[in-house]
C-alpha atoms as a PDB file:
ATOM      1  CA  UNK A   1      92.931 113.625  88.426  1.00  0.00           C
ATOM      2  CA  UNK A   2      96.306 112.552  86.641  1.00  0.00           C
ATOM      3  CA  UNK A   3      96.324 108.815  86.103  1.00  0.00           C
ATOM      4  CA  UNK A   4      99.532 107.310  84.592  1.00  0.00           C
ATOM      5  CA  UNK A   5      98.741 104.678  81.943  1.00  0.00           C
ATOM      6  CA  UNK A   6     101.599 101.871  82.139  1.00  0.00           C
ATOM      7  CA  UNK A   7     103.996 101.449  79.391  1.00  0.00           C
ATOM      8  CA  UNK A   8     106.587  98.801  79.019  1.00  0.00           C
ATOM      9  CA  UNK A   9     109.643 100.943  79.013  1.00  0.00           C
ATOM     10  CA  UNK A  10     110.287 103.397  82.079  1.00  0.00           C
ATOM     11  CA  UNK A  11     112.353 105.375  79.328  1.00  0.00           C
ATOM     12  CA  UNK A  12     110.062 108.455  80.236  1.00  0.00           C
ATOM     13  CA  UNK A  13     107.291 108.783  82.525  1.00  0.00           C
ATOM     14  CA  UNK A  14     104.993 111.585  83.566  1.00  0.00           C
ATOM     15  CA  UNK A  15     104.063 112.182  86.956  1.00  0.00           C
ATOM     16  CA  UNK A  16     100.367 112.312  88.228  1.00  0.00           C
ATOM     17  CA  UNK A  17      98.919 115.515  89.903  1.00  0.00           C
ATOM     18  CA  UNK A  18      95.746 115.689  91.666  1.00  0.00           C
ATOM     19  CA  UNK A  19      92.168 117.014  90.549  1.00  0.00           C
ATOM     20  CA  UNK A  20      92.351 120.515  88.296  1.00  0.00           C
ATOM     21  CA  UNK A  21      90.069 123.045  87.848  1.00  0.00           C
ATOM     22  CA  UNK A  22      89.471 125.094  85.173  1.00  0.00           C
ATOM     23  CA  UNK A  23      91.923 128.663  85.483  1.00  0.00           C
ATOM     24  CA  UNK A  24      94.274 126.287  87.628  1.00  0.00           C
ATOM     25  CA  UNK A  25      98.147 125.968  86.413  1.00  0.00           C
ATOM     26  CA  UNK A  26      98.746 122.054  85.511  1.00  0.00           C
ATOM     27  CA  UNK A  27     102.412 121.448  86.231  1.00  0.00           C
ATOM     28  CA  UNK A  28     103.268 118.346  83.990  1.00  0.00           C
ATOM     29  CA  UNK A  29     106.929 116.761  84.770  1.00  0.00           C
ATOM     30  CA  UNK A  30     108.353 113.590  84.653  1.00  0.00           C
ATOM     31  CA  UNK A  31     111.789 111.717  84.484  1.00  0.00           C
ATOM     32  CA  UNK A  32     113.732 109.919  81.715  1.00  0.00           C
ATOM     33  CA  UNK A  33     116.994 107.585  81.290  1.00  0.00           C
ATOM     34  CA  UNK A  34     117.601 110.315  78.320  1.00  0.00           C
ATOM     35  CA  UNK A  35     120.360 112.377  78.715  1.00  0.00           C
ATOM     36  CA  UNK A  36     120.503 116.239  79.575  1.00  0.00           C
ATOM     37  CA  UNK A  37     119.897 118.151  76.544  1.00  0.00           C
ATOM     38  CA  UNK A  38     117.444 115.949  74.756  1.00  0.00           C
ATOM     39  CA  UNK A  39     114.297 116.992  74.050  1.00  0.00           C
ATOM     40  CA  UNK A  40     110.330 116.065  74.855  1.00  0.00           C
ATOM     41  CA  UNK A  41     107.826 116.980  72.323  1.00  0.00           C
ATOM     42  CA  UNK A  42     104.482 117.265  75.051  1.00  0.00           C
ATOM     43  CA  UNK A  43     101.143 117.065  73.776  1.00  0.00           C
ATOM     44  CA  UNK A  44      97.909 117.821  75.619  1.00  0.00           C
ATOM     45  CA  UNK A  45      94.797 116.986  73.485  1.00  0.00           C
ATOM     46  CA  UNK A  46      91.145 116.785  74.727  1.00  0.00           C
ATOM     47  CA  UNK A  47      89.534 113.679  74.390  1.00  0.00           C
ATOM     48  CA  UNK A  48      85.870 114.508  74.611  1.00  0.00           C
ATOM     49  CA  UNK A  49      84.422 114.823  71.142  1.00  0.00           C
ATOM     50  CA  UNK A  50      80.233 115.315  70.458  1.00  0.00           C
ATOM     51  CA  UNK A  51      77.482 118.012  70.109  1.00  0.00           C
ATOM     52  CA  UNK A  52      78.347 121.876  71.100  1.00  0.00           C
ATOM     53  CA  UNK A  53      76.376 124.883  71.082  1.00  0.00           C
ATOM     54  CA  UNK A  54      77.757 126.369  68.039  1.00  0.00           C
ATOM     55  CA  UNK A  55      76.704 129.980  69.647  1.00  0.00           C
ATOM     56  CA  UNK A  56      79.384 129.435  72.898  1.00  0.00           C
ATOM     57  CA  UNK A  57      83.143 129.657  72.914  1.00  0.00           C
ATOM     58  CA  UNK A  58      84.782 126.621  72.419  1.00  0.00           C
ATOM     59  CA  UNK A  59      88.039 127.153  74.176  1.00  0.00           C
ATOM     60  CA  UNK A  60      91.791 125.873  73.639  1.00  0.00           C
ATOM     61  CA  UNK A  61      91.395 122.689  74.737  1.00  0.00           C
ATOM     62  CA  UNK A  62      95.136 121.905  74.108  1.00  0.00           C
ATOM     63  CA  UNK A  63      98.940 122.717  73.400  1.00  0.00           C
ATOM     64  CA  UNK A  64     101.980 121.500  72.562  1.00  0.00           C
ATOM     65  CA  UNK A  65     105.463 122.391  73.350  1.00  0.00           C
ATOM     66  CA  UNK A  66     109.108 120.684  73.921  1.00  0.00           C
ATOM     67  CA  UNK A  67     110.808 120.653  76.973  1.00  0.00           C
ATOM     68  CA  UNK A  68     114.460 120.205  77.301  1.00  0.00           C
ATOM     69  CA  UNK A  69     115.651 116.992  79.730  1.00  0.00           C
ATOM     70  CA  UNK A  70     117.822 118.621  82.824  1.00  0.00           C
ATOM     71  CA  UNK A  71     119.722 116.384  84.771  1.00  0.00           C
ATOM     72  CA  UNK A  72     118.849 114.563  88.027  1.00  0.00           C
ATOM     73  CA  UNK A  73     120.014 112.144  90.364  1.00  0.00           C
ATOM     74  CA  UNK A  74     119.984 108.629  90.804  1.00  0.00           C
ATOM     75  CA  UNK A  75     120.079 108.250  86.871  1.00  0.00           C
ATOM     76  CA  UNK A  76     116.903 109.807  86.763  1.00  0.00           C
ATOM     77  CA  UNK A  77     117.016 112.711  84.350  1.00  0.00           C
ATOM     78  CA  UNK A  78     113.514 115.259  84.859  1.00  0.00           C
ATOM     79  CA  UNK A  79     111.667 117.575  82.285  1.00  0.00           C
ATOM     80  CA  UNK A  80     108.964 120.257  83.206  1.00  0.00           C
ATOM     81  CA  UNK A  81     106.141 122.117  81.447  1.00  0.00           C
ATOM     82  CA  UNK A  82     103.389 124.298  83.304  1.00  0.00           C
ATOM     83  CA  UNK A  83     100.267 124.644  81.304  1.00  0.00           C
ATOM     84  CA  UNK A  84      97.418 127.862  82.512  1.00  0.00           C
ATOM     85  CA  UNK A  85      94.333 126.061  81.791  1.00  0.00           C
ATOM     86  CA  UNK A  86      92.200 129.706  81.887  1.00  0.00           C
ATOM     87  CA  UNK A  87      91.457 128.743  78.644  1.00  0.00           C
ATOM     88  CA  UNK A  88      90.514 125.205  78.274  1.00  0.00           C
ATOM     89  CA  UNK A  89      86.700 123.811  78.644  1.00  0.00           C
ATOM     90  CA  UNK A  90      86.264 121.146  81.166  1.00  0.00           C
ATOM     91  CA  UNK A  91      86.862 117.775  80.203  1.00  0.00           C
ATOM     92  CA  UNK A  92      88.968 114.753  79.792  1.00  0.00           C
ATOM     93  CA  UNK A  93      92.235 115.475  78.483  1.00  0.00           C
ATOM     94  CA  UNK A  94      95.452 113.109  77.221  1.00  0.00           C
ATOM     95  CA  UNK A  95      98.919 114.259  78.147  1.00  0.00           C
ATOM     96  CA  UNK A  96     101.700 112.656  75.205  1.00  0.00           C
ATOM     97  CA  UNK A  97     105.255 112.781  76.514  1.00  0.00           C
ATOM     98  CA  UNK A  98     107.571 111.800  73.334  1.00  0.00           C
ATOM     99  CA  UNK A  99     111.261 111.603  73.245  1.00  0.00           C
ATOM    100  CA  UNK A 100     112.276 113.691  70.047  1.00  0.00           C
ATOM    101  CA  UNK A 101     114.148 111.193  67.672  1.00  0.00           C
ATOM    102  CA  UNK A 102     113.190 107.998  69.542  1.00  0.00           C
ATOM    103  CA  UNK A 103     110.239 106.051  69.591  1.00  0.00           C
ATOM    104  CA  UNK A 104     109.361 106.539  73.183  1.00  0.00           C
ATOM    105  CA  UNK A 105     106.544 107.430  73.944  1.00  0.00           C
ATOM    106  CA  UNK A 106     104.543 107.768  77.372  1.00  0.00           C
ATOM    107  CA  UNK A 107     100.681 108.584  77.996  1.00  0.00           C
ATOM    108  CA  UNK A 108      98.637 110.072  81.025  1.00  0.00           C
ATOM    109  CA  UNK A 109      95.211 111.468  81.563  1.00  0.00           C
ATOM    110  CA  UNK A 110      93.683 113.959  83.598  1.00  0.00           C
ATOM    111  CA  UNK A 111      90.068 115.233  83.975  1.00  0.00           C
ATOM    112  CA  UNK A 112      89.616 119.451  83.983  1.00  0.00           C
ATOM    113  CA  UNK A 113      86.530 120.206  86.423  1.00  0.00           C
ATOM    114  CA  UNK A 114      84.437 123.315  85.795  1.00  0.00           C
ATOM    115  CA  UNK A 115      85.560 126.629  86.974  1.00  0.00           C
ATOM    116  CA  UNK A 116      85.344 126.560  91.596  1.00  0.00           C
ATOM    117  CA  UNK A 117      83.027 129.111  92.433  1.00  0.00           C
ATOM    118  CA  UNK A 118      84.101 130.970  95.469  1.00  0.00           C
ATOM    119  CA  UNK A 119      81.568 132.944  97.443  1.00  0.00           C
ATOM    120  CA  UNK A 120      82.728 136.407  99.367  1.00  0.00           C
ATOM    121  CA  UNK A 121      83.074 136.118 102.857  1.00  0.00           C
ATOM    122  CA  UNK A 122      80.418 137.591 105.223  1.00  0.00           C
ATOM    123  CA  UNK A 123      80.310 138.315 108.659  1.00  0.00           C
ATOM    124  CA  UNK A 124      78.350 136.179 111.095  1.00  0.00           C
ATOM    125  CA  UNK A 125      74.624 137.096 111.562  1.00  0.00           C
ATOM    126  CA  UNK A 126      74.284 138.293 115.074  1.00  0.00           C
ATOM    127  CA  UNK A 127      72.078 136.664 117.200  1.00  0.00           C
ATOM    128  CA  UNK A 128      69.530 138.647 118.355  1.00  0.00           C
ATOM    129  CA  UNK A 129      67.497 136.628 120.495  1.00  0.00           C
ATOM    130  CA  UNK A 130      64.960 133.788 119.727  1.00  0.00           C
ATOM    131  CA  UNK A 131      63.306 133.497 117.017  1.00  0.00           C
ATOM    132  CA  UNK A 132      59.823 133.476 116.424  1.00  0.00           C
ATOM    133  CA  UNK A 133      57.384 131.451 114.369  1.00  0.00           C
ATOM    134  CA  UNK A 134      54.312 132.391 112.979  1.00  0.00           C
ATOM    135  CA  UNK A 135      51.849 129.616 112.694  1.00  0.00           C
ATOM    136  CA  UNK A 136      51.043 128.242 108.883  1.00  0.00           C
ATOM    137  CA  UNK A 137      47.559 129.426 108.014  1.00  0.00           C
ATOM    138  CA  UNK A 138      45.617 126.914 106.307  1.00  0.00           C
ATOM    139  CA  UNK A 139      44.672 128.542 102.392  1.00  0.00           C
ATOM    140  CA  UNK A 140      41.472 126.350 100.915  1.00  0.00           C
ATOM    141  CA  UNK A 141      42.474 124.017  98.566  1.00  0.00           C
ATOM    142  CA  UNK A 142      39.821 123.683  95.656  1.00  0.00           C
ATOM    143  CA  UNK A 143      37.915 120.029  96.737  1.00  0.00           C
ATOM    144  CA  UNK A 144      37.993 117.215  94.253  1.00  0.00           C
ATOM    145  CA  UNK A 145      34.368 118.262  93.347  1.00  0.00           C
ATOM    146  CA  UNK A 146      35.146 121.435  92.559  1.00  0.00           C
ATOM    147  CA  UNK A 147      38.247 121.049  90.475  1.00  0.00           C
ATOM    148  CA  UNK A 148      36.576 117.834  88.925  1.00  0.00           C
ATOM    149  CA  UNK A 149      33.131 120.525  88.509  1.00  0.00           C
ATOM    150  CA  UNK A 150      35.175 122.617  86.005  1.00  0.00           C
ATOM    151  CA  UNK A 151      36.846 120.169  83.836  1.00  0.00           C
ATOM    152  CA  UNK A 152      33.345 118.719  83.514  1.00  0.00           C
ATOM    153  CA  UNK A 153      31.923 122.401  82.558  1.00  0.00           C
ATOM    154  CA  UNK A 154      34.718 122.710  80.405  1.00  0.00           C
ATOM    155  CA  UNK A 155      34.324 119.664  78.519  1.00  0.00           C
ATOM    156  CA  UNK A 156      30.540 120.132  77.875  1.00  0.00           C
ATOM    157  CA  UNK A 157      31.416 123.341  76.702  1.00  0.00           C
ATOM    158  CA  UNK A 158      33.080 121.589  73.965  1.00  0.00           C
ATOM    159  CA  UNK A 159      31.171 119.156  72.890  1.00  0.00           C
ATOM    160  CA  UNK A 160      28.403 121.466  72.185  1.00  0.00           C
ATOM    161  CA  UNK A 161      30.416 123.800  70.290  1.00  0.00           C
ATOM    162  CA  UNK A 162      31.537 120.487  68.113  1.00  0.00           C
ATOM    163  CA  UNK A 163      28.011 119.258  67.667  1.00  0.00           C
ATOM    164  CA  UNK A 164      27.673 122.954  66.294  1.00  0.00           C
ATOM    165  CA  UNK A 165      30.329 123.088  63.683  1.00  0.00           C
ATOM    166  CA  UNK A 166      28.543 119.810  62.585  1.00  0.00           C
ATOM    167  CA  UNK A 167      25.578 121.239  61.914  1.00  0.00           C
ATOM    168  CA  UNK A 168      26.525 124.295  60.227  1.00  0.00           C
ATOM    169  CA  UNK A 169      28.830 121.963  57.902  1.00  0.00           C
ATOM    170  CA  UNK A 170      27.687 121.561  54.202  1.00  0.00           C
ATOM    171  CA  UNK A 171      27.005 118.307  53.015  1.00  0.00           C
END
């Protein structure tokens, strides 16, 4: 999920895009009062930080490029990047869109979910007719004598081999 973070200029903003998944192209754009030509340094930066398993790839995990502002209407000027995530771990990640020379700056986050797993299609069992169920059989279940029998025999057992040791012990 893309979620905008408000600034106090509209001087550049960067549009939010639904949920991603890892492998899935992240089209970032925006629009600016800047002029055709200028240009947007963008920045995409994981924010998770902590313990890894040193043995396991870590991944990209972010980029930066500059985009060039192309004119639009309404006084609205747009820039475009599209970013393959194939390579990036699942995470939280912060999107910087910065207006080279300025200091305008604009923010966003989005959250990369783990790779979809998509299962091959099969046919549809046929139905053969209904089905039938065997009855449970009942298996015997050891009785609370019996299981409480053997920890008993078991703990005897060892009590007589420590009062042996004891005695064989030189003092």
């Amino acid at each position: 999920m893309l979620l905008c973070v408000a600034s106090v200029s509209a001087a550049v903003t960067i549009t939010p895009e639904g949920d991603k998944y890892v492998g899935d192209v992240l089209s970032l754009d925006g629009t600016t009062v800047f002029s055709p030509g200028n240009r947007i340094l963008v920045t995409i930066e994981q924010l998770s930080f902590g313990p890894t398993n040193k043995s396991a790839s870590p991944g990209i995990g972010g980029m930066s490029g500059q985009v060039t502002v192309e004119g639009g209407g309404g006084g609205a000027n747009r820039w475009y990047m599209t970013v393959d995530t194939a390579s990036y771990p699942p995470g939280d990640y912060l999107v910087t869109a910065e207006v080279l020379e300025t200091d305008v700056v604009e923010t966003a986050t989005f959250t990369l979910l783990p790779r979809r797993v998509t299962l091959p299609e099969t046919g549809t069992p046929a139905v053969t007719g209904p089905a039938t169920v065997s009855p449970l059989t009942e298996s015997p279940l050891p009785t609370a004598t019996q299981a409480g029998g053997a920890a008993w025999a078991v703990c005897a057992g060892l009590l007589v081999v420590s009062a042996y040791l004891r005695q064989r012990r030189p003092r």
